[in-house]
C-alpha atoms as a PDB file:
ATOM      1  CA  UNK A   1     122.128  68.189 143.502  1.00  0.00           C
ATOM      2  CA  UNK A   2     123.973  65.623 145.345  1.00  0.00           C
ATOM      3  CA  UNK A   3     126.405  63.026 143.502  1.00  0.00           C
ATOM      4  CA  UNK A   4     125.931  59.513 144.745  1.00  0.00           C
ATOM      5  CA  UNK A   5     128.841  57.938 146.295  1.00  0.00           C
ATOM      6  CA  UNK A   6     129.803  55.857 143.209  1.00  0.00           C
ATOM      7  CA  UNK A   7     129.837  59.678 140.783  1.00  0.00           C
ATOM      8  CA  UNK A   8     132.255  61.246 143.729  1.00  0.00           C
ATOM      9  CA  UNK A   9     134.237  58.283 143.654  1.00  0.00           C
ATOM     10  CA  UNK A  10     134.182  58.597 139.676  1.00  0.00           C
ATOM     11  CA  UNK A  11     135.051  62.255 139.577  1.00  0.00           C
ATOM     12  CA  UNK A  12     137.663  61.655 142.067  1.00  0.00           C
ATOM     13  CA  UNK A  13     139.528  58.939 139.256  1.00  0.00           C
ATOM     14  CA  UNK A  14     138.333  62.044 136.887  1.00  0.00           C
ATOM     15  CA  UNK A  15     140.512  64.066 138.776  1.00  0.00           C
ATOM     16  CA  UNK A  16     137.765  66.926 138.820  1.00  0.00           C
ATOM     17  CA  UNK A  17     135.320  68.254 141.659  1.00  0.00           C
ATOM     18  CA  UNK A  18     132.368  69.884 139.851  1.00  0.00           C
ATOM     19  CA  UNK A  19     130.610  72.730 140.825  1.00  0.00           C
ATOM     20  CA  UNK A  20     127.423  71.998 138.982  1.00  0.00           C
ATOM     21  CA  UNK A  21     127.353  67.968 140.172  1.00  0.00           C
ATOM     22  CA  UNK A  22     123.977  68.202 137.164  1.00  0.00           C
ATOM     23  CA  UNK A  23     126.655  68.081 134.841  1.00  0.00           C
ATOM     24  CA  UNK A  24     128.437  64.706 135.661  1.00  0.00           C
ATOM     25  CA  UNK A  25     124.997  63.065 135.972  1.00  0.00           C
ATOM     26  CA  UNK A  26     123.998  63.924 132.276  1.00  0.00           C
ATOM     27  CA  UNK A  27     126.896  62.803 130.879  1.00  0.00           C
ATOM     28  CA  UNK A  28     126.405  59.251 132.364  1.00  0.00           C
ATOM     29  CA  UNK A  29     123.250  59.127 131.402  1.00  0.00           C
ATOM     30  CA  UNK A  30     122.578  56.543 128.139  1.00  0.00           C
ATOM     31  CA  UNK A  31     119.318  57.664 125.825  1.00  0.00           C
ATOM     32  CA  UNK A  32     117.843  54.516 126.624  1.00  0.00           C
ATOM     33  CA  UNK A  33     116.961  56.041 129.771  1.00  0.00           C
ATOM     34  CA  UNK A  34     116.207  59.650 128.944  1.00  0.00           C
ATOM     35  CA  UNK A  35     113.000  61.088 129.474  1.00  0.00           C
ATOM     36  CA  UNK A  36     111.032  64.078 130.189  1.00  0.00           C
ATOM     37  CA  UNK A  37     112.236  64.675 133.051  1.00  0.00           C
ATOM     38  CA  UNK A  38     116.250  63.824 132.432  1.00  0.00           C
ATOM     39  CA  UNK A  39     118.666  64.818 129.711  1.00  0.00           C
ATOM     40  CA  UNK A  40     120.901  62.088 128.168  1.00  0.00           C
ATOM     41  CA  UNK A  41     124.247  62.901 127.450  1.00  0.00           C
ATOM     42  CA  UNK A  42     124.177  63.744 123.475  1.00  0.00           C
ATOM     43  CA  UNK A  43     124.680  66.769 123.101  1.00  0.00           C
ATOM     44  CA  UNK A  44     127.319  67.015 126.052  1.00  0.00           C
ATOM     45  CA  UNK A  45     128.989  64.135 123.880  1.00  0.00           C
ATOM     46  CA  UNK A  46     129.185  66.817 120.616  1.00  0.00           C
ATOM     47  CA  UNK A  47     130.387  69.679 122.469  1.00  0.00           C
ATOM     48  CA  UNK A  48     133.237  67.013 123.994  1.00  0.00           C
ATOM     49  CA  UNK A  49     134.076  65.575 120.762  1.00  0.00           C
ATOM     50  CA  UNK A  50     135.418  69.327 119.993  1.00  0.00           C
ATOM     51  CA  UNK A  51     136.847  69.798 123.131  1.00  0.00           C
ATOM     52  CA  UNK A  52     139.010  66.650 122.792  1.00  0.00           C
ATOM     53  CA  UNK A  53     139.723  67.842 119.441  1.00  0.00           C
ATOM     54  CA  UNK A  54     141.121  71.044 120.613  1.00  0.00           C
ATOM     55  CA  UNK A  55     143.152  69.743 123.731  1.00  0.00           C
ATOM     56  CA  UNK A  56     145.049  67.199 121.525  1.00  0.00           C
ATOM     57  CA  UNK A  57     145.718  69.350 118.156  1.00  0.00           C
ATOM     58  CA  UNK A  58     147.418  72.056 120.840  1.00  0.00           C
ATOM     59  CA  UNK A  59     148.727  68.868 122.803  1.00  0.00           C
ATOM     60  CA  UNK A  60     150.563  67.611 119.279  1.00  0.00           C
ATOM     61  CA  UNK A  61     152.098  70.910 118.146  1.00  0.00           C
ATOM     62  CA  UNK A  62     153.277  71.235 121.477  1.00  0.00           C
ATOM     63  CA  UNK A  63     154.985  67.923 121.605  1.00  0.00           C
ATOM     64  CA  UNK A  64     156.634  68.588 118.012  1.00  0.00           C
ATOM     65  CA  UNK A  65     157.321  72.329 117.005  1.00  0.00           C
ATOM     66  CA  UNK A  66     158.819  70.914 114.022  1.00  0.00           C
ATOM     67  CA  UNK A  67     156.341  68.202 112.924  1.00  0.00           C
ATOM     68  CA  UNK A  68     154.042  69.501 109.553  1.00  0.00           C
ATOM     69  CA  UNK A  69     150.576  69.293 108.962  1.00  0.00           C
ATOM     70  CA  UNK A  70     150.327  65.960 107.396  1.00  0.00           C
ATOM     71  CA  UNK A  71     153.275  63.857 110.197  1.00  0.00           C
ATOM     72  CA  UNK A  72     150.599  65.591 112.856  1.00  0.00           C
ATOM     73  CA  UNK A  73     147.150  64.605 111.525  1.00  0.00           C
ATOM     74  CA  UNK A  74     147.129  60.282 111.571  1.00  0.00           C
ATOM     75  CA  UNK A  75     149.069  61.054 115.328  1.00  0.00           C
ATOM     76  CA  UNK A  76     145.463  63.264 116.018  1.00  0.00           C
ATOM     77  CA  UNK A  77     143.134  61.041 114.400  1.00  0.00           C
ATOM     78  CA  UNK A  78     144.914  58.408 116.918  1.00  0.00           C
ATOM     79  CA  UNK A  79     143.925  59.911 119.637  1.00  0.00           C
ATOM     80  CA  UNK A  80     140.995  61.208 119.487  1.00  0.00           C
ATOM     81  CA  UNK A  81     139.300  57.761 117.634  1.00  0.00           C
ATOM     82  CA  UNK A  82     136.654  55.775 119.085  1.00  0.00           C
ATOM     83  CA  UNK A  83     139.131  52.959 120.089  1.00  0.00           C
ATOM     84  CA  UNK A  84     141.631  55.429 122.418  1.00  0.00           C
ATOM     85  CA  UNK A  85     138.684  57.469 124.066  1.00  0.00           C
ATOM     86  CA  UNK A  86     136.931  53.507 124.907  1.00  0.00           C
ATOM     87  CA  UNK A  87     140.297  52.481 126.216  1.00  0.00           C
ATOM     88  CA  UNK A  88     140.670  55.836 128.218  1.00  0.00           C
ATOM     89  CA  UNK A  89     137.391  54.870 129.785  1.00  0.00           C
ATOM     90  CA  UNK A  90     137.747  51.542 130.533  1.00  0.00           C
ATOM     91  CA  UNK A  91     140.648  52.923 132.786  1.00  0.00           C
ATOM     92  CA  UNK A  92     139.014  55.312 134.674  1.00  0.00           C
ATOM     93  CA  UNK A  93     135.668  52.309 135.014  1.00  0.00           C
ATOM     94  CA  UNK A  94     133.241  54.782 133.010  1.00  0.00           C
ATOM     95  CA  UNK A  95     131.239  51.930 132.629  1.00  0.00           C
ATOM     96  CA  UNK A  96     130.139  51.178 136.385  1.00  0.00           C
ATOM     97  CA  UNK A  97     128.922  54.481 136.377  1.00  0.00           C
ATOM     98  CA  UNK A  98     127.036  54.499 132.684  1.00  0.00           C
ATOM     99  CA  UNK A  99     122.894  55.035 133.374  1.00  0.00           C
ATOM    100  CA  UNK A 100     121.295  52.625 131.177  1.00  0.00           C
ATOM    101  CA  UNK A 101     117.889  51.245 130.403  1.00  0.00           C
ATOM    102  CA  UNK A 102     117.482  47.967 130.637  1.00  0.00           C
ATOM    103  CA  UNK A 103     117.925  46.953 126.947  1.00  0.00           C
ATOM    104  CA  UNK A 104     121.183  48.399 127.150  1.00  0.00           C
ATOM    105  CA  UNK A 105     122.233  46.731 130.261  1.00  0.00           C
ATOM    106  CA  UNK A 106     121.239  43.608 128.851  1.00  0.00           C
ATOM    107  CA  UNK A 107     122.923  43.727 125.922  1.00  0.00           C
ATOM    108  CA  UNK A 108     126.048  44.306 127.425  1.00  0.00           C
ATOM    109  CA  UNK A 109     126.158  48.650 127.100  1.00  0.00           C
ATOM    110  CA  UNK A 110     128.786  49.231 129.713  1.00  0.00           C
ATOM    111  CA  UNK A 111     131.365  46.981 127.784  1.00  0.00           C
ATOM    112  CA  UNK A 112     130.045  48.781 124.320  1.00  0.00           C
ATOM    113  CA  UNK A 113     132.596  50.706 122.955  1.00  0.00           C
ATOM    114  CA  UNK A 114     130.413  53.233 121.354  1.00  0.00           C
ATOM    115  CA  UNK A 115     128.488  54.143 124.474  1.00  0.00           C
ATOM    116  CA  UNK A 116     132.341  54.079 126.196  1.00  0.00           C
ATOM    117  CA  UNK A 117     134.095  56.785 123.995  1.00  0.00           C
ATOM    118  CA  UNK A 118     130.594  58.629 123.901  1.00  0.00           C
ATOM    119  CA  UNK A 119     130.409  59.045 127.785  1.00  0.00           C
ATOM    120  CA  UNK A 120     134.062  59.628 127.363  1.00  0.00           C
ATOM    121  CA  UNK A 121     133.587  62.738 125.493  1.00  0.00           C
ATOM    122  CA  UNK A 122     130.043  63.741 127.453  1.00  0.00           C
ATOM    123  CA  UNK A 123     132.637  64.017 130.569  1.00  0.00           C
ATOM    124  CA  UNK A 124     135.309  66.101 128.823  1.00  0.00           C
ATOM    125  CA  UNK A 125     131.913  68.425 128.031  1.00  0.00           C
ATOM    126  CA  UNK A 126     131.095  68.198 131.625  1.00  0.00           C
ATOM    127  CA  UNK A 127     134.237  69.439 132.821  1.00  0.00           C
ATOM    128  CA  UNK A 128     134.295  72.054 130.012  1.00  0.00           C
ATOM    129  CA  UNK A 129     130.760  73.716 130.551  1.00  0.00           C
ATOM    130  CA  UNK A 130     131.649  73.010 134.938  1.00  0.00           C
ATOM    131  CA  UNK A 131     135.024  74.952 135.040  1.00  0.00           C
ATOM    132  CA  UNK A 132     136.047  76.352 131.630  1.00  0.00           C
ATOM    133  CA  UNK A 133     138.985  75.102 129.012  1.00  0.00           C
ATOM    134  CA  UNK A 134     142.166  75.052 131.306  1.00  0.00           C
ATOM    135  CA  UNK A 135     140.431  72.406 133.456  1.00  0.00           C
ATOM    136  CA  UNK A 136     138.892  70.283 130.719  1.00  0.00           C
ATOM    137  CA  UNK A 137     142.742  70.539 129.330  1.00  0.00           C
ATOM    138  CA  UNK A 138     144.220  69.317 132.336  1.00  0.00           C
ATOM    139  CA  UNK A 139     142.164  67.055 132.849  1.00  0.00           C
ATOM    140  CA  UNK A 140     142.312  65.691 128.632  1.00  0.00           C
ATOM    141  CA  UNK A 141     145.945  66.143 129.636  1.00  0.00           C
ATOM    142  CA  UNK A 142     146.125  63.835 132.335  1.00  0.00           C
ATOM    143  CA  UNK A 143     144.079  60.940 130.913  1.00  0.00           C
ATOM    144  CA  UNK A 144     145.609  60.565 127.918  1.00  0.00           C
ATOM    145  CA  UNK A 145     149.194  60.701 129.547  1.00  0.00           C
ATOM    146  CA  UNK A 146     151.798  59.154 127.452  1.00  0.00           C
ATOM    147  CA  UNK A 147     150.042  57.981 124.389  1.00  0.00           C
ATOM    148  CA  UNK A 148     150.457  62.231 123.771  1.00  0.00           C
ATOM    149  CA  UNK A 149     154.218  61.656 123.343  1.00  0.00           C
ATOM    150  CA  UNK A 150     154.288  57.860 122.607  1.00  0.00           C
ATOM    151  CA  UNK A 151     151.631  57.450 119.833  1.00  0.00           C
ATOM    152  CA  UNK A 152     153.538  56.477 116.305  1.00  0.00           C
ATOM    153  CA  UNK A 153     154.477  59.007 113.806  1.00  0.00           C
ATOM    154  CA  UNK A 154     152.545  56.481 111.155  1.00  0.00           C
ATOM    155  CA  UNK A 155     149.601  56.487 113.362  1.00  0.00           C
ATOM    156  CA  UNK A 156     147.100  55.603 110.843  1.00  0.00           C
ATOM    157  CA  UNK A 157     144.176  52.777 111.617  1.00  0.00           C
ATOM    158  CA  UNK A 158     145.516  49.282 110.877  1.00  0.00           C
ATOM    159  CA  UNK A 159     142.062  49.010 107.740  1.00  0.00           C
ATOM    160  CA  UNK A 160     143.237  52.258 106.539  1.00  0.00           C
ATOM    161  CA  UNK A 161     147.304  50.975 106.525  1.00  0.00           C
ATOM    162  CA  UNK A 162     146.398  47.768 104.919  1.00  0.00           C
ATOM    163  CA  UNK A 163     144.094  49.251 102.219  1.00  0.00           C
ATOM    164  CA  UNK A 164     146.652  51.923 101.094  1.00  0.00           C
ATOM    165  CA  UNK A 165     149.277  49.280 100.934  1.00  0.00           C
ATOM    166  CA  UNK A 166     147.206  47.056  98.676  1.00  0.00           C
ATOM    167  CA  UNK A 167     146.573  49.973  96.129  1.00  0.00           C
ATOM    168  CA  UNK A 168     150.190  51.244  96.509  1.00  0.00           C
ATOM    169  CA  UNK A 169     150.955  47.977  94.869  1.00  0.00           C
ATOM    170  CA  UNK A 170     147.366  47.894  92.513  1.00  0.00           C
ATOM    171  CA  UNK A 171     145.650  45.246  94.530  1.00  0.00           C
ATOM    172  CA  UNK A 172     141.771  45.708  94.988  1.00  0.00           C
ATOM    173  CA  UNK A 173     140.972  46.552  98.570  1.00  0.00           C
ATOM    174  CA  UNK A 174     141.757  43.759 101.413  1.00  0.00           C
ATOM    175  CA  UNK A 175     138.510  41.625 102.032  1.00  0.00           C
ATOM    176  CA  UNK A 176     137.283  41.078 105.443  1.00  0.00           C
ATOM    177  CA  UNK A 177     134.891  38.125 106.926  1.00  0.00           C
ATOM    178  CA  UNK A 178     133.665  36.946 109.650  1.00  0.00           C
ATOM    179  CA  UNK A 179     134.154  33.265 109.927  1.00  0.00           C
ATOM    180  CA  UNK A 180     132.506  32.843 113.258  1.00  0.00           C
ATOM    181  CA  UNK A 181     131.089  34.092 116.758  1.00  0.00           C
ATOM    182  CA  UNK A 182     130.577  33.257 119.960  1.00  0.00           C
ATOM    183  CA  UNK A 183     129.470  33.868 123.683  1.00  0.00           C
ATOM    184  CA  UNK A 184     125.872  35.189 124.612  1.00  0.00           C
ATOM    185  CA  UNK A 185     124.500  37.709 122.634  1.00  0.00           C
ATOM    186  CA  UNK A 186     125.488  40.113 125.432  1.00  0.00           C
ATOM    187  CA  UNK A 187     128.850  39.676 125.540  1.00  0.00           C
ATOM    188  CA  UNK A 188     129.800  38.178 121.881  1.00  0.00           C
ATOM    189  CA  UNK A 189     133.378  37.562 120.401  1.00  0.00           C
ATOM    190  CA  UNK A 190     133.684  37.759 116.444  1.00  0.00           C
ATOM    191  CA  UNK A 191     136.013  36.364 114.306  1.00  0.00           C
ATOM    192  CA  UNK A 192     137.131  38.011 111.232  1.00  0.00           C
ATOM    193  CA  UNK A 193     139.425  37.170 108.227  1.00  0.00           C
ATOM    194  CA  UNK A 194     141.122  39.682 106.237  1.00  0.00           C
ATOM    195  CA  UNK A 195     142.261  38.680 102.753  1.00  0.00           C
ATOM    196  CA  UNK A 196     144.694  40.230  99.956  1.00  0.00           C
ATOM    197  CA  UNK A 197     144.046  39.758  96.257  1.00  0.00           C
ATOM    198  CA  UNK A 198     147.688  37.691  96.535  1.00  0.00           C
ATOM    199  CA  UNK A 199     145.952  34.872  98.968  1.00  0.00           C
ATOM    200  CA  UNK A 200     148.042  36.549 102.125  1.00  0.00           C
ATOM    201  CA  UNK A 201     145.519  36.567 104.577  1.00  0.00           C
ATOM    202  CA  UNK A 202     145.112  36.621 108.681  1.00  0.00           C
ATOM    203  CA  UNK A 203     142.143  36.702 111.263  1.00  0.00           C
ATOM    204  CA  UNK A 204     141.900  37.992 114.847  1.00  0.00           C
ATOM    205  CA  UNK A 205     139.394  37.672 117.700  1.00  0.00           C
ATOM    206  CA  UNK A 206     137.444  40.439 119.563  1.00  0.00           C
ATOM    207  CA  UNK A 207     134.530  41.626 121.535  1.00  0.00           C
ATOM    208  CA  UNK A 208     133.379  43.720 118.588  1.00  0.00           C
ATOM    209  CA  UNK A 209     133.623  43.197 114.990  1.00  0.00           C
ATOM    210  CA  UNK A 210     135.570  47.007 114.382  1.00  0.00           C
ATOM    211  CA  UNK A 211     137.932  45.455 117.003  1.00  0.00           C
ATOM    212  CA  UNK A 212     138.762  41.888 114.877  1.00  0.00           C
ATOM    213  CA  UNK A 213     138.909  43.682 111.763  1.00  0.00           C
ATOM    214  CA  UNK A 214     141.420  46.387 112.636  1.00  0.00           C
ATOM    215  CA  UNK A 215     143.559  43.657 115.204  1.00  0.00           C
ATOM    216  CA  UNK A 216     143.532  41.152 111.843  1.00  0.00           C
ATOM    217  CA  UNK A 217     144.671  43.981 109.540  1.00  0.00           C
ATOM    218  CA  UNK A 218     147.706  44.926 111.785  1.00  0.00           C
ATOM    219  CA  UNK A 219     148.535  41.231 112.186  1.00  0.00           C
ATOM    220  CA  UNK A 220     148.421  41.059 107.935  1.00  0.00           C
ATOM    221  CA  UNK A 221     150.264  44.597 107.495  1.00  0.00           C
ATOM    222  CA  UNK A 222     153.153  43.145 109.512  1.00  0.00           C
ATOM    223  CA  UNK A 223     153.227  40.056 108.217  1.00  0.00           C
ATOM    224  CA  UNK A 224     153.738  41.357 104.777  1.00  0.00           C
ATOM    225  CA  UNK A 225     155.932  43.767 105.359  1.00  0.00           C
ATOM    226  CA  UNK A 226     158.614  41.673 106.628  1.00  0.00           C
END
């Protein structure tokens, strides 16, 4: 099988040439457009989820011999969550290259986070199954970069911050709402609220509602711990 010029130009910002070309295709390839006759990139997307996994818990205890079990774990859960692998893609333009059906293209899918981080982890699989663990590592490795050795000790999500500070204190759980949304149903942009039992409360604006509601929790766990 021959990659199109687009995939070469892909696995060249991938940093990988495959062997087994099959491989790349599948993992760009939505379910909305799987059929008989071609494999979508689920299971790839499994198998790269624990790949991922792997590369960044030996990554971590690399980067800190000293760090314990529990400083390591919210600096993991950091980067392997939805958000960082959607971000990594972005970078490397995952989405020009996503195979959609035409639902998905027209509801936006190569902006979607979800279908982002998925394909993100389909490729890691790809690499994996075309060339073994050393060259899925390098290239994990290599994509992730910095955010290895820069992401925060304290690397919890900003919901997950901003609910255990509220019970810390014996405050019910922070309350979040969306007070409005915009753009074409494509491409919309949600507003959420967040609000403390104490009346402290702050909202933020994003393509997704996930987005808003973890950018308006880290806005409100700063502002109240100042």
């Amino acid at each position: 099988m021959k990659l199109s010029a687009e995939l070469r130009a892909f696995a060249g910002r991938l940093g990988h040439e495959f062997s087994r070309p099959e491989l790349l295709s599948r993992a760009v390839t939505h379910g909305s457009i799987s059929g008989p006759m071609r494999d979508d990139n689920q299971r790839l997307e499994f198998l790269g989820d624990r790949v991922l996994g792997l590369v960044m818990a030996e990554a971590l205890l690399d980067a800190d011999r000293g760090a314990t079990e529990g400083q390591i774990a919210p600096r993991f859960n950091a980067l392997v969550r939805r958000e960082t692998c959607a971000e990594v893609a972005r970078e490397i333009e995952i989405g020009a290259v996503l195979r959609l059906g035409r639902s998905e293209m027209k509801s936006g899918g190569r902006r979607k986070e979800a279908l982002l981080a998925d394909a993100m982890e389909a490729v890691i699989a790809a690499v994996y199954l075309d060339a073994g663990f050393e060259a899925a590592r390098g290239v994990v490795r290599g994509l992730w970069g910095e955010r290895i050795n820069q992401v925060e000790t304290d690397a919890r999500d900003p919901k997950t911050a901003l609910q255990e500070w509220a019970q810390a204190r014996g405050e019910p759980p922070p309350v979040y709402a969306e007070t409005s949304r915009e753009g074409p149903d494509h491409a919309p942009v949600f507003t959420i609220e967040v609000t403390l039992a104490s009346g402290a409360s702050h909202n933020a604006t994003a393509g997704s509602k996930r987005q808003a509601e973890q950018a308006a929790a880290a806005a409100l766990l700063k502002q109240v711990s100042e």
